[in-house]
Structures are given as structure tokens and as C-alpha cells.
PDB file of N, CA and C in Angstrom:
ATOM      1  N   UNK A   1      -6.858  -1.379   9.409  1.00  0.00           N
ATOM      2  CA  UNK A   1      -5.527  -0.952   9.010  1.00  0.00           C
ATOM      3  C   UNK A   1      -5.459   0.579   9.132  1.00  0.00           C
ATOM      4  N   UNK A   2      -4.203   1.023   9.534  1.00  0.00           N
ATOM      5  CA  UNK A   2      -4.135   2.347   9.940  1.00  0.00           C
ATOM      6  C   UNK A   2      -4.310   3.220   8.211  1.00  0.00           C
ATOM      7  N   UNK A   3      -4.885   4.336   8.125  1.00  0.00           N
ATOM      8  CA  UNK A   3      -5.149   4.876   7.051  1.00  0.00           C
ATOM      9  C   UNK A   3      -3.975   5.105   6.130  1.00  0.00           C
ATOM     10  N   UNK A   4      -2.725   5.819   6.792  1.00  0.00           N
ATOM     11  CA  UNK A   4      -1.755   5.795   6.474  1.00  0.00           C
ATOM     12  C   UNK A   4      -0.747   4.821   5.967  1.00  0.00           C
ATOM     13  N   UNK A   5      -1.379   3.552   6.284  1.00  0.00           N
ATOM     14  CA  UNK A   5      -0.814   2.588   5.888  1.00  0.00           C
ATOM     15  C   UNK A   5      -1.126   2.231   4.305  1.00  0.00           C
ATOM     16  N   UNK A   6      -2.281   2.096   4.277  1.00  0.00           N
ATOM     17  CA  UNK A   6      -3.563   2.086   3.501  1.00  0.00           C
ATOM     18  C   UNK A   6      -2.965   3.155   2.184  1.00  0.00           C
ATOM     19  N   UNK A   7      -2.792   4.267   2.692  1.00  0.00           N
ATOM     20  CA  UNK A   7      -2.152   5.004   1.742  1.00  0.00           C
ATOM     21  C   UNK A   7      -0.736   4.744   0.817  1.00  0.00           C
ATOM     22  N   UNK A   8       0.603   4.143   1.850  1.00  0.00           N
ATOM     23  CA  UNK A   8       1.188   3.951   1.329  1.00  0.00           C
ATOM     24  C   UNK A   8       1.263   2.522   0.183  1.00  0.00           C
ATOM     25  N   UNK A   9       0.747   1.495   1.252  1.00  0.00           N
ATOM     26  CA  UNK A   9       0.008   0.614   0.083  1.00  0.00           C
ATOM     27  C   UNK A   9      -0.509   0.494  -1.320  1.00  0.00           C
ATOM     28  N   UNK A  10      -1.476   1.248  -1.247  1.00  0.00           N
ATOM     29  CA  UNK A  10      -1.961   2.166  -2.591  1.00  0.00           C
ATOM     30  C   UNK A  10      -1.661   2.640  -3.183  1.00  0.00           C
ATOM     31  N   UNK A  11      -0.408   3.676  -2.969  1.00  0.00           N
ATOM     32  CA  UNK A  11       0.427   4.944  -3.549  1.00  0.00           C
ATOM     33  C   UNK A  11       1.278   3.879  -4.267  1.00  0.00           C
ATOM     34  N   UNK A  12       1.954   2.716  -3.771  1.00  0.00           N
ATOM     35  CA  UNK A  12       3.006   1.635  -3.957  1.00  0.00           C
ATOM     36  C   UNK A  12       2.460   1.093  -5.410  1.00  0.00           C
ATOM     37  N   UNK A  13       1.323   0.773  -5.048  1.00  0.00           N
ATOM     38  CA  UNK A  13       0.629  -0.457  -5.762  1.00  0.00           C
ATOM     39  C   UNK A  13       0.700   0.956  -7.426  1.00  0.00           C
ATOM     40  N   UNK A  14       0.028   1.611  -6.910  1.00  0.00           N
ATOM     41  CA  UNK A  14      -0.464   2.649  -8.331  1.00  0.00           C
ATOM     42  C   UNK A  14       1.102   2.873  -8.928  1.00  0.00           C
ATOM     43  N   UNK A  15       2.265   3.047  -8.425  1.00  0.00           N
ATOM     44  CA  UNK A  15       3.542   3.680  -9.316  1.00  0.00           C
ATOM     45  C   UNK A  15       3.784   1.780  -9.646  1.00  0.00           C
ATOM     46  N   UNK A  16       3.988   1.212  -9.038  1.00  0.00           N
ATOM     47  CA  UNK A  16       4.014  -0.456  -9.888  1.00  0.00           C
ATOM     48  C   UNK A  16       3.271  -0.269 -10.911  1.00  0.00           C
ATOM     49  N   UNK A  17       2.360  -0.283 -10.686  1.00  0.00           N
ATOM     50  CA  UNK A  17       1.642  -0.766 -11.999  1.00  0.00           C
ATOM     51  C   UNK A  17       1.686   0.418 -13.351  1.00  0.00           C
ATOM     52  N   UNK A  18       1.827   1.321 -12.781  1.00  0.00           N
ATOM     53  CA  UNK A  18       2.989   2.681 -13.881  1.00  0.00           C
ATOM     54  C   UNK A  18       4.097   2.173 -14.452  1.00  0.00           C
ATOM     55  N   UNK A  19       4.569   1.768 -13.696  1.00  0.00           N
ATOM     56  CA  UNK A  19       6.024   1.300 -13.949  1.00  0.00           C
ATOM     57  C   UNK A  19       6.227   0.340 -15.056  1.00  0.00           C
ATOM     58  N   UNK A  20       5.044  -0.624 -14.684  1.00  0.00           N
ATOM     59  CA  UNK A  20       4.886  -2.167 -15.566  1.00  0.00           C
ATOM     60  C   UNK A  20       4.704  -1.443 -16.666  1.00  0.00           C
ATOM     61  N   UNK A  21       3.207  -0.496 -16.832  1.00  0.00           N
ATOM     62  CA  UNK A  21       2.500   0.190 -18.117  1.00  0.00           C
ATOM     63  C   UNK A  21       3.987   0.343 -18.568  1.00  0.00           C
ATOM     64  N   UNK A  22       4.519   1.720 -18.151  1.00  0.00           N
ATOM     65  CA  UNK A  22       5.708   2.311 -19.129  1.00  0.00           C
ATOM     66  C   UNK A  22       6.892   1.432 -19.474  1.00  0.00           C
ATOM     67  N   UNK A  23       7.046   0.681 -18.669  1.00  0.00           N
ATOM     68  CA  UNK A  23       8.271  -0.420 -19.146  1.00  0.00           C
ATOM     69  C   UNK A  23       8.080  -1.247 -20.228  1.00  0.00           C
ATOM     70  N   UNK A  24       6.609  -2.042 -20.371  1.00  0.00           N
ATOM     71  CA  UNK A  24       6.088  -2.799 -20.964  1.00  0.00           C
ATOM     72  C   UNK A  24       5.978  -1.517 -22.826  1.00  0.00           C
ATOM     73  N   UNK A  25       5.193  -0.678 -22.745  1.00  0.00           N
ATOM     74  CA  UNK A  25       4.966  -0.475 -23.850  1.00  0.00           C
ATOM     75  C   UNK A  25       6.700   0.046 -24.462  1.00  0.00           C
ATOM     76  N   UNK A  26       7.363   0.597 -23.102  1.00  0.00           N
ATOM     77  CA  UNK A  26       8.544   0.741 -23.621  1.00  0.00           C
ATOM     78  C   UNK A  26       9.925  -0.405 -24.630  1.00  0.00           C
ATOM     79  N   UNK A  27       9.840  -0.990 -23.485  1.00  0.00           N
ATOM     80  CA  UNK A  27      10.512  -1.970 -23.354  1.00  0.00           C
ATOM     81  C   UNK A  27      10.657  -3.739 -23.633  1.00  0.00           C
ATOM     82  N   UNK A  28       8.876  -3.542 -24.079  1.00  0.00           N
ATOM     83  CA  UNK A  28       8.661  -4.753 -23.751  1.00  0.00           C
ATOM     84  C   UNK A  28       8.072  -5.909 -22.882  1.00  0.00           C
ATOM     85  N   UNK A  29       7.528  -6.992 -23.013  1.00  0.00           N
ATOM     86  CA  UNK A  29       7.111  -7.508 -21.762  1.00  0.00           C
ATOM     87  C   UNK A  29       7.893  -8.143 -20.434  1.00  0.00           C
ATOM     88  N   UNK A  30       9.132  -8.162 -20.716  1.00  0.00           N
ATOM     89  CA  UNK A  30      10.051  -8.714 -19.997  1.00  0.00           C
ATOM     90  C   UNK A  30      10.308  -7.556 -18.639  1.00  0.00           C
ATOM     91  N   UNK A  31       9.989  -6.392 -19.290  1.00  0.00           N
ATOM     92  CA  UNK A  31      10.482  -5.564 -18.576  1.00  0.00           C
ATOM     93  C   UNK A  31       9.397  -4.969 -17.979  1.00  0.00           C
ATOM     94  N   UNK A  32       8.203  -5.097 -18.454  1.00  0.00           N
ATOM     95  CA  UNK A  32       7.222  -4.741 -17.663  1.00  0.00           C
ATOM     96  C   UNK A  32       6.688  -5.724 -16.386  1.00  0.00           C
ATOM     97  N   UNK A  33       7.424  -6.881 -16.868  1.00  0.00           N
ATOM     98  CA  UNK A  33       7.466  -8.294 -15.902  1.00  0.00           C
ATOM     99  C   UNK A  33       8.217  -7.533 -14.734  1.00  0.00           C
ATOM    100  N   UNK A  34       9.394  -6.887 -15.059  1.00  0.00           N
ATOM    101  CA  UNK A  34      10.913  -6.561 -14.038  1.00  0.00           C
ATOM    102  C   UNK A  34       9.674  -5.528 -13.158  1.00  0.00           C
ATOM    103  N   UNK A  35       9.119  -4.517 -13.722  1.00  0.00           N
ATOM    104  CA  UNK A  35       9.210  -3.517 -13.114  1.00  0.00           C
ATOM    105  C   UNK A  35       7.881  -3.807 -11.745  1.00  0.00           C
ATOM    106  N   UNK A  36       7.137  -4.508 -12.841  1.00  0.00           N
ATOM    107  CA  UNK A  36       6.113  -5.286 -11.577  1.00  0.00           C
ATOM    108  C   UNK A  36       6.976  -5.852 -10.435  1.00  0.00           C
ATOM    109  N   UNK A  37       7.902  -6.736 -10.661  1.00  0.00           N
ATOM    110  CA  UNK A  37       8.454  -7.466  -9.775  1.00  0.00           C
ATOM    111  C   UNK A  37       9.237  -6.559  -8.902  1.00  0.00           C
ATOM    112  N   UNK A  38      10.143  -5.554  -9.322  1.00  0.00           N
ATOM    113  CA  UNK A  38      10.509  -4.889  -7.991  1.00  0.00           C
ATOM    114  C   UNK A  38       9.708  -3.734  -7.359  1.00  0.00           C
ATOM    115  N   UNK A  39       8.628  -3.421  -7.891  1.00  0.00           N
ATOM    116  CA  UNK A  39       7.794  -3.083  -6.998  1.00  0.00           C
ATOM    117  C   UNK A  39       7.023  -3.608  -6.034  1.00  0.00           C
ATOM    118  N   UNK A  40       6.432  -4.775  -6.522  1.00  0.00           N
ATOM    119  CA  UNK A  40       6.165  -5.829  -5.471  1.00  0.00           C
ATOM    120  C   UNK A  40       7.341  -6.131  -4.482  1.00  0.00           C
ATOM    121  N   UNK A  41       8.165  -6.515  -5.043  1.00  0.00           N
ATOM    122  CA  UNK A  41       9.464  -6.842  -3.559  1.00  0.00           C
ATOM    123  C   UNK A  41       9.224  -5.189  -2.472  1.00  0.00           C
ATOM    124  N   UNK A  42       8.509  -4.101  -2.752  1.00  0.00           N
ATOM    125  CA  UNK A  42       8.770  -2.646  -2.038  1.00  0.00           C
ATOM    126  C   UNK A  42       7.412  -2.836  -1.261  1.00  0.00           C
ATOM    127  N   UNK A  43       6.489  -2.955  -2.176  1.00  0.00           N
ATOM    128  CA  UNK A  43       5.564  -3.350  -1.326  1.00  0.00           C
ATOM    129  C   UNK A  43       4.823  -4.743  -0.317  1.00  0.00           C
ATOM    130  N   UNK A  44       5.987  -5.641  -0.928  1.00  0.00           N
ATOM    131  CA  UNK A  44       5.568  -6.823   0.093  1.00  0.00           C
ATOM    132  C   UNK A  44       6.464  -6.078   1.102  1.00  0.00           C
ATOM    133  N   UNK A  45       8.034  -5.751   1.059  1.00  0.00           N
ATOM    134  CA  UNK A  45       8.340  -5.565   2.387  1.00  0.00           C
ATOM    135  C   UNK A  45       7.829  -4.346   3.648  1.00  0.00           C
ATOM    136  N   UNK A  46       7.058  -3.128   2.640  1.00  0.00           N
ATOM    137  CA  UNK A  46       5.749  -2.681   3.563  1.00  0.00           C
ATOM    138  C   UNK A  46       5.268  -3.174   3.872  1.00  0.00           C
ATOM    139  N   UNK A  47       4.474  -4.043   3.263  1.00  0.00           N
ATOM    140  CA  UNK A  47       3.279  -4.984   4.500  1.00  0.00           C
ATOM    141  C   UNK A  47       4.218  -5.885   5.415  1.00  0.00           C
ATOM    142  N   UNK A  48       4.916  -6.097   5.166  1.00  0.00           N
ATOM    143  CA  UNK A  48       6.052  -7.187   6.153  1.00  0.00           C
ATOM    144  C   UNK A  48       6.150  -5.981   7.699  1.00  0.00           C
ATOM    145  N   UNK A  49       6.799  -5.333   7.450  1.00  0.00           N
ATOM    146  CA  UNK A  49       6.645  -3.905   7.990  1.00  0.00           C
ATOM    147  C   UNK A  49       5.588  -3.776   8.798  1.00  0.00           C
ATOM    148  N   UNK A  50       4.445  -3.295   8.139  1.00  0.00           N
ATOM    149  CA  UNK A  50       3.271  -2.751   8.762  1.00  0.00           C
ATOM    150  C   UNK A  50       2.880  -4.010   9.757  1.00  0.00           C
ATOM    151  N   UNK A  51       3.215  -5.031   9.185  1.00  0.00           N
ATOM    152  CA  UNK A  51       2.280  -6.456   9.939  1.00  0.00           C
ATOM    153  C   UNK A  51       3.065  -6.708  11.565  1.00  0.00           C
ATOM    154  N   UNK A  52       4.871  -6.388  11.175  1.00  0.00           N
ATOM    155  CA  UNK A  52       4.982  -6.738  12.399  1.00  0.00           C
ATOM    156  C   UNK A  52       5.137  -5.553  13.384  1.00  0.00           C
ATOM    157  N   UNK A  53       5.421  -4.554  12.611  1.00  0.00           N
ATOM    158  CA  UNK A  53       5.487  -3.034  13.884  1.00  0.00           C
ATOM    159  C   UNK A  53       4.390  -2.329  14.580  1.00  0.00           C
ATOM    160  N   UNK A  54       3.377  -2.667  13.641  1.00  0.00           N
ATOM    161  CA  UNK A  54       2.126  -2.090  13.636  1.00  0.00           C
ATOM    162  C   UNK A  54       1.215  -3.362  14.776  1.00  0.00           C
ATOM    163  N   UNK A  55       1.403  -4.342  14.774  1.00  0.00           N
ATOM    164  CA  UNK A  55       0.991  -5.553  15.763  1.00  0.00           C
ATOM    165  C   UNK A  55       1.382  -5.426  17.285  1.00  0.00           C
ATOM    166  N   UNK A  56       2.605  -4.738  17.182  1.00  0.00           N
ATOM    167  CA  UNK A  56       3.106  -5.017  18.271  1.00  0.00           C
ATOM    168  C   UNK A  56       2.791  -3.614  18.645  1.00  0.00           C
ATOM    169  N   UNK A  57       2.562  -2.321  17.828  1.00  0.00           N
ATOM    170  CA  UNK A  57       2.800  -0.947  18.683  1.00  0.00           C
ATOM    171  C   UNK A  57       1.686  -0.979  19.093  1.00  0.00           C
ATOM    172  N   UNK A  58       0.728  -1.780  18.608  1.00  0.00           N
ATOM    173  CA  UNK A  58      -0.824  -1.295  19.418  1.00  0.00           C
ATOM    174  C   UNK A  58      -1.261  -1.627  20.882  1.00  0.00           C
ATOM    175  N   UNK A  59       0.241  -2.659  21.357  1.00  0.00           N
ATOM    176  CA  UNK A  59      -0.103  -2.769  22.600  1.00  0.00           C
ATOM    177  C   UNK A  59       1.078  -2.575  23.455  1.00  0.00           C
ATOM    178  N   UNK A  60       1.818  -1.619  22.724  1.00  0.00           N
ATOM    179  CA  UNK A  60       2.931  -1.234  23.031  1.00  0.00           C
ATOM    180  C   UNK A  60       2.807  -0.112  24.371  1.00  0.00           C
ATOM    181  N   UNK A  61       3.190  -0.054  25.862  1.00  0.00           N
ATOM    182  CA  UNK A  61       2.819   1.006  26.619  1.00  0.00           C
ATOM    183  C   UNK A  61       3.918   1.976  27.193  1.00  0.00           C
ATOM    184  N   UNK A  62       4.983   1.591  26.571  1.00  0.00           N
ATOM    185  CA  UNK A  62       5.613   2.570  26.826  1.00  0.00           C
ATOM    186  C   UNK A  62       6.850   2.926  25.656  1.00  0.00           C
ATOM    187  N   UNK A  63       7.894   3.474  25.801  1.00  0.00           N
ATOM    188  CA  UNK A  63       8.529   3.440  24.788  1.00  0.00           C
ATOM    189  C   UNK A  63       9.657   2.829  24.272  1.00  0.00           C
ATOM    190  N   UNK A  64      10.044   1.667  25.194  1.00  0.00           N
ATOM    191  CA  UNK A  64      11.041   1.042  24.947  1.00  0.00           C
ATOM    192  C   UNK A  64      10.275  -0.144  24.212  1.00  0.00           C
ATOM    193  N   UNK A  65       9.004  -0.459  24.469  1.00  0.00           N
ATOM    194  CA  UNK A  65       8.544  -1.871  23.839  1.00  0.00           C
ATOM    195  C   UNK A  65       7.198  -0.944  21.871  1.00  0.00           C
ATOM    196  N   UNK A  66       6.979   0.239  22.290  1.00  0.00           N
ATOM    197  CA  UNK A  66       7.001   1.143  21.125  1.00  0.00           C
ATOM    198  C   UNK A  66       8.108   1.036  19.887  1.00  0.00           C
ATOM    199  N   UNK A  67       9.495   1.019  20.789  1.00  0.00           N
ATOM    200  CA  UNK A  67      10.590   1.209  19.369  1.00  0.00           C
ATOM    201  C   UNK A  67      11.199  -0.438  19.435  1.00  0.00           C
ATOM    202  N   UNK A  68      11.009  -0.677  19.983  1.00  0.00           N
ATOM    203  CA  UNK A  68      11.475  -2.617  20.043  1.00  0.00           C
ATOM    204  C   UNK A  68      10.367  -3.269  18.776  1.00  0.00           C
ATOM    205  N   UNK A  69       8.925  -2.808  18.509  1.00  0.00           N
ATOM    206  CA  UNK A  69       8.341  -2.929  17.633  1.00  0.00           C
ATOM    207  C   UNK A  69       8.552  -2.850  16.363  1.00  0.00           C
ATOM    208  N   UNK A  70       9.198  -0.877  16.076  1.00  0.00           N
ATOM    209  CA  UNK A  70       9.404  -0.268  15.677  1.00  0.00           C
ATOM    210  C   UNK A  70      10.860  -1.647  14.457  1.00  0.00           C
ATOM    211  N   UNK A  71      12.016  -1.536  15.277  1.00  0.00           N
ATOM    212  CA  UNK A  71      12.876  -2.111  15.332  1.00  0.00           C
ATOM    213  C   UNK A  71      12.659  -3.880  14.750  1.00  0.00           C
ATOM    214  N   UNK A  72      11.847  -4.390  15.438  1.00  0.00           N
ATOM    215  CA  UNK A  72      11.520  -5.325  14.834  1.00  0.00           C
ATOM    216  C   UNK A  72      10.602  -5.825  13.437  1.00  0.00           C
ATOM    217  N   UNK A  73      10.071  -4.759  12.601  1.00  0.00           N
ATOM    218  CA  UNK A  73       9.248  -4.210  11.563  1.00  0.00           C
ATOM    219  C   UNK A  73      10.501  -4.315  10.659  1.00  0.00           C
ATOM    220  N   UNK A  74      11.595  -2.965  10.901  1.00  0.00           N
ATOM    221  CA  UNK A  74      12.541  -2.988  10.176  1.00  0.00           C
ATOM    222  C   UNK A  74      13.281  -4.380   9.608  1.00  0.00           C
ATOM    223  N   UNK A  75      13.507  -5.299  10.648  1.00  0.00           N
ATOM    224  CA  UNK A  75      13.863  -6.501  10.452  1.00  0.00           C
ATOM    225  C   UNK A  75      13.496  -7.170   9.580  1.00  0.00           C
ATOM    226  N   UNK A  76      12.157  -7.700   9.677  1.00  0.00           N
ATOM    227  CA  UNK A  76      10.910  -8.202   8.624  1.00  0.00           C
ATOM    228  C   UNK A  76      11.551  -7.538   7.546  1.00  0.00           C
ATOM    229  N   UNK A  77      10.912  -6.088   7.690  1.00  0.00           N
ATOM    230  CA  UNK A  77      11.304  -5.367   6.239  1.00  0.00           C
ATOM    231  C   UNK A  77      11.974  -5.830   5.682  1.00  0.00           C
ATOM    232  N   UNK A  78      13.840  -6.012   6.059  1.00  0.00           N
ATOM    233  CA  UNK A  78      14.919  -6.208   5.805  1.00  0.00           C
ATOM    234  C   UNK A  78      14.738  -7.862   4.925  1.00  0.00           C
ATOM    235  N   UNK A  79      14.391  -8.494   5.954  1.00  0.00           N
ATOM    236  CA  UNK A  79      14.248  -9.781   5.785  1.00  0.00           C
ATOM    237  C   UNK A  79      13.661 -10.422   4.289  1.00  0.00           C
ATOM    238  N   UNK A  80      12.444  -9.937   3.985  1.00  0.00           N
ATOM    239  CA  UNK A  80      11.299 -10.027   3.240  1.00  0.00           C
ATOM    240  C   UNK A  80      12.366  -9.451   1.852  1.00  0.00           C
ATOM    241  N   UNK A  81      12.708  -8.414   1.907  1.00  0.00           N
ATOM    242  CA  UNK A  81      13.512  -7.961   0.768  1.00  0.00           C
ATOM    243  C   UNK A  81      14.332  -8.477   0.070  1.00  0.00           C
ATOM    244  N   UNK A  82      15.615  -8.684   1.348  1.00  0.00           N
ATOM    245  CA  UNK A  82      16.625  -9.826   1.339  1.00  0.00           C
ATOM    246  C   UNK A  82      16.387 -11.477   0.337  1.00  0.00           C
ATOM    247  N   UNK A  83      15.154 -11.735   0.403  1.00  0.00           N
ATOM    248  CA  UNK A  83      14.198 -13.094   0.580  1.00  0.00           C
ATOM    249  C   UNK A  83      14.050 -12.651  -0.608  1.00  0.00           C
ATOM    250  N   UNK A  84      13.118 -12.190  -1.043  1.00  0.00           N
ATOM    251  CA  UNK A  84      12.509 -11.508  -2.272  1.00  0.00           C
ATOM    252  C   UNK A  84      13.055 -11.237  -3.425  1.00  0.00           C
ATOM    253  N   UNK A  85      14.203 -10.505  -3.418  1.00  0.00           N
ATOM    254  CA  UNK A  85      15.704 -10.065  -4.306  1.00  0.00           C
ATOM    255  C   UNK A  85      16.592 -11.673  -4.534  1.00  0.00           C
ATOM    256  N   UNK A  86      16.309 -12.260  -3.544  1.00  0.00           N
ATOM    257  CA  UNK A  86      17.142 -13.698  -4.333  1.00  0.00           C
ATOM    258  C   UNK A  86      16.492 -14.100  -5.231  1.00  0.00           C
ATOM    259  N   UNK A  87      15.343 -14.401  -4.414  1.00  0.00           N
ATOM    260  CA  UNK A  87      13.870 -15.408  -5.166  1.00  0.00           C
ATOM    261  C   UNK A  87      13.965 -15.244  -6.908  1.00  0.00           C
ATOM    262  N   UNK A  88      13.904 -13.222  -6.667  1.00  0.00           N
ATOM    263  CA  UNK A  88      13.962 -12.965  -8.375  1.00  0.00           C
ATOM    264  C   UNK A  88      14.627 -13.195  -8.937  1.00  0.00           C
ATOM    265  N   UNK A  89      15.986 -12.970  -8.443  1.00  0.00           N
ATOM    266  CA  UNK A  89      17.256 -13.192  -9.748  1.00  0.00           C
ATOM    267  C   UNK A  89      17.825 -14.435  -9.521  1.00  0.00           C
ATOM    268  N   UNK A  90      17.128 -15.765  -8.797  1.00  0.00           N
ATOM    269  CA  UNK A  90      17.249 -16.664  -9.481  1.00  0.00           C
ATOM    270  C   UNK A  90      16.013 -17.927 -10.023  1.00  0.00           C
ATOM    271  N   UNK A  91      15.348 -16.977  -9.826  1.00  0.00           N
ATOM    272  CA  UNK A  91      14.063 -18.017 -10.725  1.00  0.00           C
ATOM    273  C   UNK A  91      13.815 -16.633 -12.118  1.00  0.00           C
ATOM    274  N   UNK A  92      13.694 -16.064 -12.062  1.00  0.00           N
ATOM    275  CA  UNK A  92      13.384 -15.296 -13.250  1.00  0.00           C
ATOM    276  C   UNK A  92      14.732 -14.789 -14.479  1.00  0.00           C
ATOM    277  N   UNK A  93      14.948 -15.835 -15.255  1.00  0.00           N
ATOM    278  CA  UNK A  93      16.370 -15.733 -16.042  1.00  0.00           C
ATOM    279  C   UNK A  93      16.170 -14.488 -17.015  1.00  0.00           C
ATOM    280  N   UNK A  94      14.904 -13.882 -17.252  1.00  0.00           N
ATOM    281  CA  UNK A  94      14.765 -12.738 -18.438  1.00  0.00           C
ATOM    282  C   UNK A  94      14.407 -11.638 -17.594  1.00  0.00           C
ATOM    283  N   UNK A  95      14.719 -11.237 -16.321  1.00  0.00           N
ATOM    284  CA  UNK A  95      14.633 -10.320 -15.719  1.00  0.00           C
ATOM    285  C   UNK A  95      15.524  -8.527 -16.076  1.00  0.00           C
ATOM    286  N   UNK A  96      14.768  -7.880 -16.848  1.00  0.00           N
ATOM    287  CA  UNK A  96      15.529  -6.508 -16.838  1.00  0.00           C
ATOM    288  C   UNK A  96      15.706  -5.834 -15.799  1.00  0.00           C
ATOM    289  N   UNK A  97      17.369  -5.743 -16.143  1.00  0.00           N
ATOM    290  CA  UNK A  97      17.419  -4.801 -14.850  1.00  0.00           C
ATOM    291  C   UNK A  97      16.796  -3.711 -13.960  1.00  0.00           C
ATOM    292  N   UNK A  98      17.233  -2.588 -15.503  1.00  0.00           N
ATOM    293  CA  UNK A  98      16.825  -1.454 -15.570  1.00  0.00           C
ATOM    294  C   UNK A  98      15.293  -1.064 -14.747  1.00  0.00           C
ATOM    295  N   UNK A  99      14.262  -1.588 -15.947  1.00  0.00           N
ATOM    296  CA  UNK A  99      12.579  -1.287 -14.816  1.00  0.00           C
ATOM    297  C   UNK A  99      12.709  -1.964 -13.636  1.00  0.00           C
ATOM    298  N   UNK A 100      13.335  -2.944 -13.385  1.00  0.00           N
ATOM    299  CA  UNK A 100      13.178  -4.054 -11.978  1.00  0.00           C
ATOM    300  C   UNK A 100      13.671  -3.024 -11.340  1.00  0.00           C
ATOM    301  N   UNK A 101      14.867  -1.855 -11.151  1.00  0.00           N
ATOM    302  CA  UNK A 101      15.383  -1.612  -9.992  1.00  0.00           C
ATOM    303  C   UNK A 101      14.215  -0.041  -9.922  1.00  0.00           C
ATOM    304  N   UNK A 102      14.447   0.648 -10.991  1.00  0.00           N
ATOM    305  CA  UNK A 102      13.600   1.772 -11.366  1.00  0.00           C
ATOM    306  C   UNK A 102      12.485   1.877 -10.258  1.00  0.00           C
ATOM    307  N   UNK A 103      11.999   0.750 -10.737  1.00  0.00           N
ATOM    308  CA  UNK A 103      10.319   0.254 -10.191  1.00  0.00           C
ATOM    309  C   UNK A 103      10.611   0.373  -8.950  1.00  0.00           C
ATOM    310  N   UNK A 104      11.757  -0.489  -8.403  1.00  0.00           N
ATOM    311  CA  UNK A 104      12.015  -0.545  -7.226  1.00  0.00           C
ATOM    312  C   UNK A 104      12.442   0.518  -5.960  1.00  0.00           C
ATOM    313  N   UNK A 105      12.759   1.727  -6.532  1.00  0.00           N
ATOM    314  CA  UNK A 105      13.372   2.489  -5.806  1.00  0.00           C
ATOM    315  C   UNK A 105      12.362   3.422  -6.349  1.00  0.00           C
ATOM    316  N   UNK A 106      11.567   3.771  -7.316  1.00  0.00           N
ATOM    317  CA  UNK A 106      10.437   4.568  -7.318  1.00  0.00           C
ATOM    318  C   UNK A 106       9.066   4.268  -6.144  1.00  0.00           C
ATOM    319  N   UNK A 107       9.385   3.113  -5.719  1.00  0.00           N
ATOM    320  CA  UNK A 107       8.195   2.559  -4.985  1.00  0.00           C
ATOM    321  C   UNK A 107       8.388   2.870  -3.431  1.00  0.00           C
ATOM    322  N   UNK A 108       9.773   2.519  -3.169  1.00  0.00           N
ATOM    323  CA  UNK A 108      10.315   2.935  -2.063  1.00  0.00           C
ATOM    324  C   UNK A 108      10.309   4.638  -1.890  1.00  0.00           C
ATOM    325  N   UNK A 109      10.281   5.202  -2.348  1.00  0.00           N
ATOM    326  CA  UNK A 109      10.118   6.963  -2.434  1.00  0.00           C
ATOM    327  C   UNK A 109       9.082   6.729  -2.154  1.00  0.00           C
ATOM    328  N   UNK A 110       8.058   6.160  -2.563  1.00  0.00           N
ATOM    329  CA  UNK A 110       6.569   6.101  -1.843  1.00  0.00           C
ATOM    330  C   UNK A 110       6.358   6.215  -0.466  1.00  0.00           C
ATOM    331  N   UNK A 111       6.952   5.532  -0.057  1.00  0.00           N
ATOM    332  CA  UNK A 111       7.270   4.712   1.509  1.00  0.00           C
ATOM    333  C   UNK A 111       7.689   6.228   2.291  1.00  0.00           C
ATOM    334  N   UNK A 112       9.161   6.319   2.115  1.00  0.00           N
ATOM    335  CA  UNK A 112       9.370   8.034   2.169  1.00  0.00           C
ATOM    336  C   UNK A 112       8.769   9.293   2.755  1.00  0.00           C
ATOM    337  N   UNK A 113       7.693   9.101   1.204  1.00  0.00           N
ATOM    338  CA  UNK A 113       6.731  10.543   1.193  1.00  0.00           C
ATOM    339  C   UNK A 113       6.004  10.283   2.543  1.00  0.00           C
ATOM    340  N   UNK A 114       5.648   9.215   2.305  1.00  0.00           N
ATOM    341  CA  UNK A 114       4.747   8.665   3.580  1.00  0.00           C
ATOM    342  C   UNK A 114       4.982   9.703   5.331  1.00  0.00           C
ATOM    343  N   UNK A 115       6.504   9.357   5.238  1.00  0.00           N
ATOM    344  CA  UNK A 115       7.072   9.479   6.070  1.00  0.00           C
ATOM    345  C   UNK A 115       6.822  11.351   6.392  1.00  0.00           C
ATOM    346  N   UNK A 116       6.865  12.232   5.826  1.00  0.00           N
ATOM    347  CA  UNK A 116       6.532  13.322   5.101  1.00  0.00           C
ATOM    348  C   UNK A 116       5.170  14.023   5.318  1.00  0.00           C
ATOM    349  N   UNK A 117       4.460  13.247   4.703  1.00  0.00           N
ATOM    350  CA  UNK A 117       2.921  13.595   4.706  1.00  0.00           C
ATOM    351  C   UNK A 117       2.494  13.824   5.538  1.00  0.00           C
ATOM    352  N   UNK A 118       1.528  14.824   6.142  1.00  0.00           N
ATOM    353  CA  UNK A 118       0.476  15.260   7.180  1.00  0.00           C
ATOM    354  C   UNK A 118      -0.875  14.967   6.388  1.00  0.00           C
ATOM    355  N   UNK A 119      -1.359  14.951   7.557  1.00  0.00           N
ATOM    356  CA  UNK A 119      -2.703  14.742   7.443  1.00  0.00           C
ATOM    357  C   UNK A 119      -3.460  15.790   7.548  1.00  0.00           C
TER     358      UNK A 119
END
């Protein structure tokens, strides 16, 4: 796995499980449930991501089948999220909002920085 990937993965996984901590002692367990859960929906749709853009760019040789990869990652992404965001709000009836989205858009800034970062 590309290092960078690896990183954002990690970076994802560590503010989730922040998220859960502070929601939970905050809030409760319901909400430390939420905040796990929309961080996971950020980081499953990274790996959704990484699995299909990252598959295809490695044998990608030029640049139209490079961003067709690219492009098709996003999709997944999209997809997986889409998928994910139902799943929760309708199997999980004690779902808090609040940490669920928090979590969720703190995790995605992860993703972001990523974008950002040098090596």
C-alpha cells in the first residue's frame, strides 16, 4: 500500500476513535456509537477509493486511462458513502446526530490534509 495511503488511513482511524473517546465521555454511549460510525463511513469510503484508483493507476500508461482511474475511485468513493449513510440512519434508531456528522467531516479533513502534505 502506497505510504500515503497508509497515512491517511491511520490519521482517519486515530481522529475516529477521538471522536468516539470525546463523544462518549461527553455525551454518552450513543454518541460515541454516532461518532465511530461516521468516521468509519470516511474511512471505508477511502479505502473504497484507494482500492479502485490506486488498482487501476498502477497500470495506468498514459493519462487518459491515469484520470479514468482517478475518476472511477471517486465513484466508489461516492458510492460506498451513499451506501453507508443509508445503512446508518436506517438500522441504527439511537443514532446522534451531532458526533455522527462531527466525526464525519473531521475525518474527511483528514483525507484533505492528505491532499496537502509533502513528504
Amino acid at each position: 500500500m502506497h505510504p500515503q495511503v497508509r497515512w491517511v488511513l491511520r490519521s482517519q482511524l486515530l481522529v475516529t476513535l477521538l471522536a468516539g473517546l470525546v463523544a462518549g465521555l461527553t455525551l454518552g454511549t450513543n454518541a460515541a456509537v454516532s461518532a465511530v460510525l461516521g468516521g468509519g463511513i470516511a474511512i471505508a469510503s477511502a479505502l473504497a477509493y484507494a482500492w479502485r484508483a490506486l488498482r487501476s493507476a498502477r497500470v495506468a500508461v498514459d493519462a487518459r486511462r491515469a484520470l479514468n482511474a482517478q475518476v472511477l475511485g471517486e465513484g466508489y468513493k461516492f458510492a460506498v458513502t451513499l451506501l453507508l449513510f443509508s445503512l446508518v440512519f436506517t438500522a441504527y434508531a439511537a443514532l446522534v446526530p451531532l458526533p455522527f456528522f462531527l466525526a464525519y467531516a473531521a475525518t474527511i479533513v483528514v483525507y484533505w490534509i492528505a491532499l496537502l502534505r509533502q513528504r
